[in-house]
Protein backbone atom coordinates (compact mmCIF):
# COMPACT_ATOMS: atom_id res chain seq x y z
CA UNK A 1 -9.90 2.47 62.40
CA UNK A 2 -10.21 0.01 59.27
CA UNK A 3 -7.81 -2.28 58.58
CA UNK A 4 -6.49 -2.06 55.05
CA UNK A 5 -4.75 -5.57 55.10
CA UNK A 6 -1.37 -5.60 52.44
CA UNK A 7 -2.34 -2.74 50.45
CA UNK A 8 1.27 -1.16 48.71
CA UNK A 9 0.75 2.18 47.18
CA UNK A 10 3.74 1.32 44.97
CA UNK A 11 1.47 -1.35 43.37
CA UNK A 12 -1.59 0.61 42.45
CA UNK A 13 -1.32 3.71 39.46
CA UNK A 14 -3.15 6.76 41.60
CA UNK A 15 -6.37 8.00 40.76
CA UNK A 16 -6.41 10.54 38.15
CA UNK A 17 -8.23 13.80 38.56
CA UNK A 18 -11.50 14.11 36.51
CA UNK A 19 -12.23 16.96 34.16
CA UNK A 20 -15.89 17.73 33.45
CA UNK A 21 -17.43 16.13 30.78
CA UNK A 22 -18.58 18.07 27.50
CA UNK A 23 -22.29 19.54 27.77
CA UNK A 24 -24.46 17.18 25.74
CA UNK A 25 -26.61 14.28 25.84
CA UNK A 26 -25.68 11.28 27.83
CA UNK A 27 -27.72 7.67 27.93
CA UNK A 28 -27.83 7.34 32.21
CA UNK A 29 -29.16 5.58 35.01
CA UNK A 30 -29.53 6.51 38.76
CA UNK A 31 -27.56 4.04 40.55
CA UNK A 32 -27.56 5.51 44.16
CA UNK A 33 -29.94 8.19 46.06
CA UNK A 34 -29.49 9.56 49.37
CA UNK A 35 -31.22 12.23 51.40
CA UNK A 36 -28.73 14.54 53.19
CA UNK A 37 -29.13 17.41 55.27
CA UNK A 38 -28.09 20.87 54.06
CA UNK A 39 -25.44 23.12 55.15
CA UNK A 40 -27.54 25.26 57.07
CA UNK A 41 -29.40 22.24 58.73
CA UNK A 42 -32.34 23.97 58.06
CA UNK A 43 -33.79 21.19 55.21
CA UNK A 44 -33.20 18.02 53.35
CA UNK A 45 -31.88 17.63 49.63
CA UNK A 46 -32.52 14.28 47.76
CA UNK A 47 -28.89 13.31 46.42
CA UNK A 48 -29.04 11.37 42.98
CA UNK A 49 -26.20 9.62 41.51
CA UNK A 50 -26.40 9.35 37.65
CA UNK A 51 -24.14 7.08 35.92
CA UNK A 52 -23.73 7.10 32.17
CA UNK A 53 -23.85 4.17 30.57
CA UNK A 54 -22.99 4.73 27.00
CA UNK A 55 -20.54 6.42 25.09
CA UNK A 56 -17.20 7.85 25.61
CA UNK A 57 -18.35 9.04 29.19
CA UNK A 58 -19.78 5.21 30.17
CA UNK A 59 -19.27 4.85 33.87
CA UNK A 60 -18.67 8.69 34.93
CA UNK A 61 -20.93 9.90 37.15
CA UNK A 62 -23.28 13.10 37.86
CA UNK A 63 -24.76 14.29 40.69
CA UNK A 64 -28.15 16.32 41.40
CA UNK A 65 -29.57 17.42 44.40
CA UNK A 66 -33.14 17.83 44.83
CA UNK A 67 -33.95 20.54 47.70
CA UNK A 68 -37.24 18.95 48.47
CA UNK A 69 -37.72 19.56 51.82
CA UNK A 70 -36.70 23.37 52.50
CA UNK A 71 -37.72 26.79 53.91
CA UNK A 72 -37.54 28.61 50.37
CA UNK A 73 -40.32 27.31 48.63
CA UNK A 74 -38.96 27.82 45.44
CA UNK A 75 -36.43 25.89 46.09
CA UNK A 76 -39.02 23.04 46.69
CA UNK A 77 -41.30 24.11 43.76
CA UNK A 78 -37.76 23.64 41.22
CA UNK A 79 -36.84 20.18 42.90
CA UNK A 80 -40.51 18.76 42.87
CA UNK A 81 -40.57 19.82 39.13
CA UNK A 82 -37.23 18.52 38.19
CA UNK A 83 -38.30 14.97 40.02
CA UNK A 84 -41.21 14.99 37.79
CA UNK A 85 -39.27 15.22 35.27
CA UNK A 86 -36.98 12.18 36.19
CA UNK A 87 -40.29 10.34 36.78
CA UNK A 88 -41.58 11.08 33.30
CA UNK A 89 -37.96 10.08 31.36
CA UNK A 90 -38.11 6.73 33.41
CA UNK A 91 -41.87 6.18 32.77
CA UNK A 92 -42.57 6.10 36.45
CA UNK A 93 -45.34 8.46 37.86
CA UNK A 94 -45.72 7.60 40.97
CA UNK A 95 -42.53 6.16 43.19
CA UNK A 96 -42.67 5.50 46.79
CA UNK A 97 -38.85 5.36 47.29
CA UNK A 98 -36.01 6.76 45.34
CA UNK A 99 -35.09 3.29 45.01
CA UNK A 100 -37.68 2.64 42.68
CA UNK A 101 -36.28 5.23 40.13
CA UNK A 102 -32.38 3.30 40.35
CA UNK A 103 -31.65 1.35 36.82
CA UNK A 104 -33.91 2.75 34.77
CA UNK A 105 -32.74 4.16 31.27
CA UNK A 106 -33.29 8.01 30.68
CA UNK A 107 -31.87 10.30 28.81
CA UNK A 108 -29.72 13.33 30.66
CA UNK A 109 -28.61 16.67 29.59
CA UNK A 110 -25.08 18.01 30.98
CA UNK A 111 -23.93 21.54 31.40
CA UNK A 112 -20.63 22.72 32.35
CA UNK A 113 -20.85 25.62 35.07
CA UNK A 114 -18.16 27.82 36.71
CA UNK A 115 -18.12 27.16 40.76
CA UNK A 116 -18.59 29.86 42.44
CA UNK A 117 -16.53 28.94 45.39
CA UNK A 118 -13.73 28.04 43.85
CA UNK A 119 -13.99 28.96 40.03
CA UNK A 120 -13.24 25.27 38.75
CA UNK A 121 -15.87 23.80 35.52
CA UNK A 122 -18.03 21.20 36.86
CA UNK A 123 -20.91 19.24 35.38
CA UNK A 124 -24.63 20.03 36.26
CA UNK A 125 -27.68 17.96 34.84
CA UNK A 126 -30.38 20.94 33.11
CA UNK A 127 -32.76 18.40 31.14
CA UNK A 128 -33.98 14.73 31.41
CA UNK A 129 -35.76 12.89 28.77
CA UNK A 130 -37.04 9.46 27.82
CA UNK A 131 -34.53 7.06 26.32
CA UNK A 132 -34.98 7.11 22.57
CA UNK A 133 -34.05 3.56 20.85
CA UNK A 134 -33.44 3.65 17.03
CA UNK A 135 -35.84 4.93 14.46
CA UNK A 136 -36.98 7.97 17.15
CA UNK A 137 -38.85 4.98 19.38
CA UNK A 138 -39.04 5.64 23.39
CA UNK A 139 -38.22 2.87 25.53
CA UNK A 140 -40.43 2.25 28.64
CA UNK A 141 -39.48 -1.55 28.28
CA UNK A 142 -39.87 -3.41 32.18
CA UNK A 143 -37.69 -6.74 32.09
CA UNK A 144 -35.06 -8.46 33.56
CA UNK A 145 -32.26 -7.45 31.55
CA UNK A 146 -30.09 -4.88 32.95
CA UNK A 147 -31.15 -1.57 31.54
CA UNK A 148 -28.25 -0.27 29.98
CA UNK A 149 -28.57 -4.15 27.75
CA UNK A 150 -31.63 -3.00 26.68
């Protein structure tokens, strides 16, 4: 059990439901990466949490999973080529960790998809590209400013 000390629903507006963003071109950083079993528990899928950082959208976030680890290789062959293509936007070819890829500027490009399970539009990431800054130049700029400051 967790205590939840004075909180008063009565206080606090409730979260409102999301609606998918519009397909496009969002400015984004990973901020979080997990690996996670699948449903079958036959596998692993690398979980990445993108957050936008520009725009309209700034602070919604995407999700991708990465079946890298999975009896369908395929599957595999996909989520090896879509990391490479994550490493490429963020100008880092050779991680160790999934950490290593967190806070670095890239480029994503959102869908919007029909669930099959329950028929609801969601979002799903199809592209990933470098960040471009102004006048069509790529940033692969290492510092210590945050990245979205950049």
């Amino acid at each position: 059990m967790v205590s939840l000390g004075n909180f008063n629903a009565h206080e606090v507006e409730p979260a409102a439901d999301f609606d998918p963003i519009p397909a496009g071109k969002y400015l984004a950083v990973i901020t979080e990466s997990e690996i996670k079993p699948t449903k079958s528990g036959v596998g692993s899928y690398l979980e990445l949490t993108f957050q936008i950082i520009d725009g309209e959208y700034k602070n919604r976030l995407i999700w991708s999973r990465l079946n890298l680890d999975n009896p369908n290789s395929t599957a595999v062959q996909i989520a090896r080529s879509e990391l490479s293509s994550i490493c490429r936007a963020v100008g880092l070819m050779t991680p160790k960790d999934s950490a290593e890829l967190h806070n670095l500027p890239l480029n994503i490009t959102v869908k919007c998809k029909k669930r099959d399970d329950t028929g609801e539009m969601t979002n799903e990431i199809k592209g990933y590209a470098k960040r471009e800054l102004a006048g069509g130049q790529v940033s692969q700029a290492a510092s210590s400013v945050a990245p979205w400051k950049r």
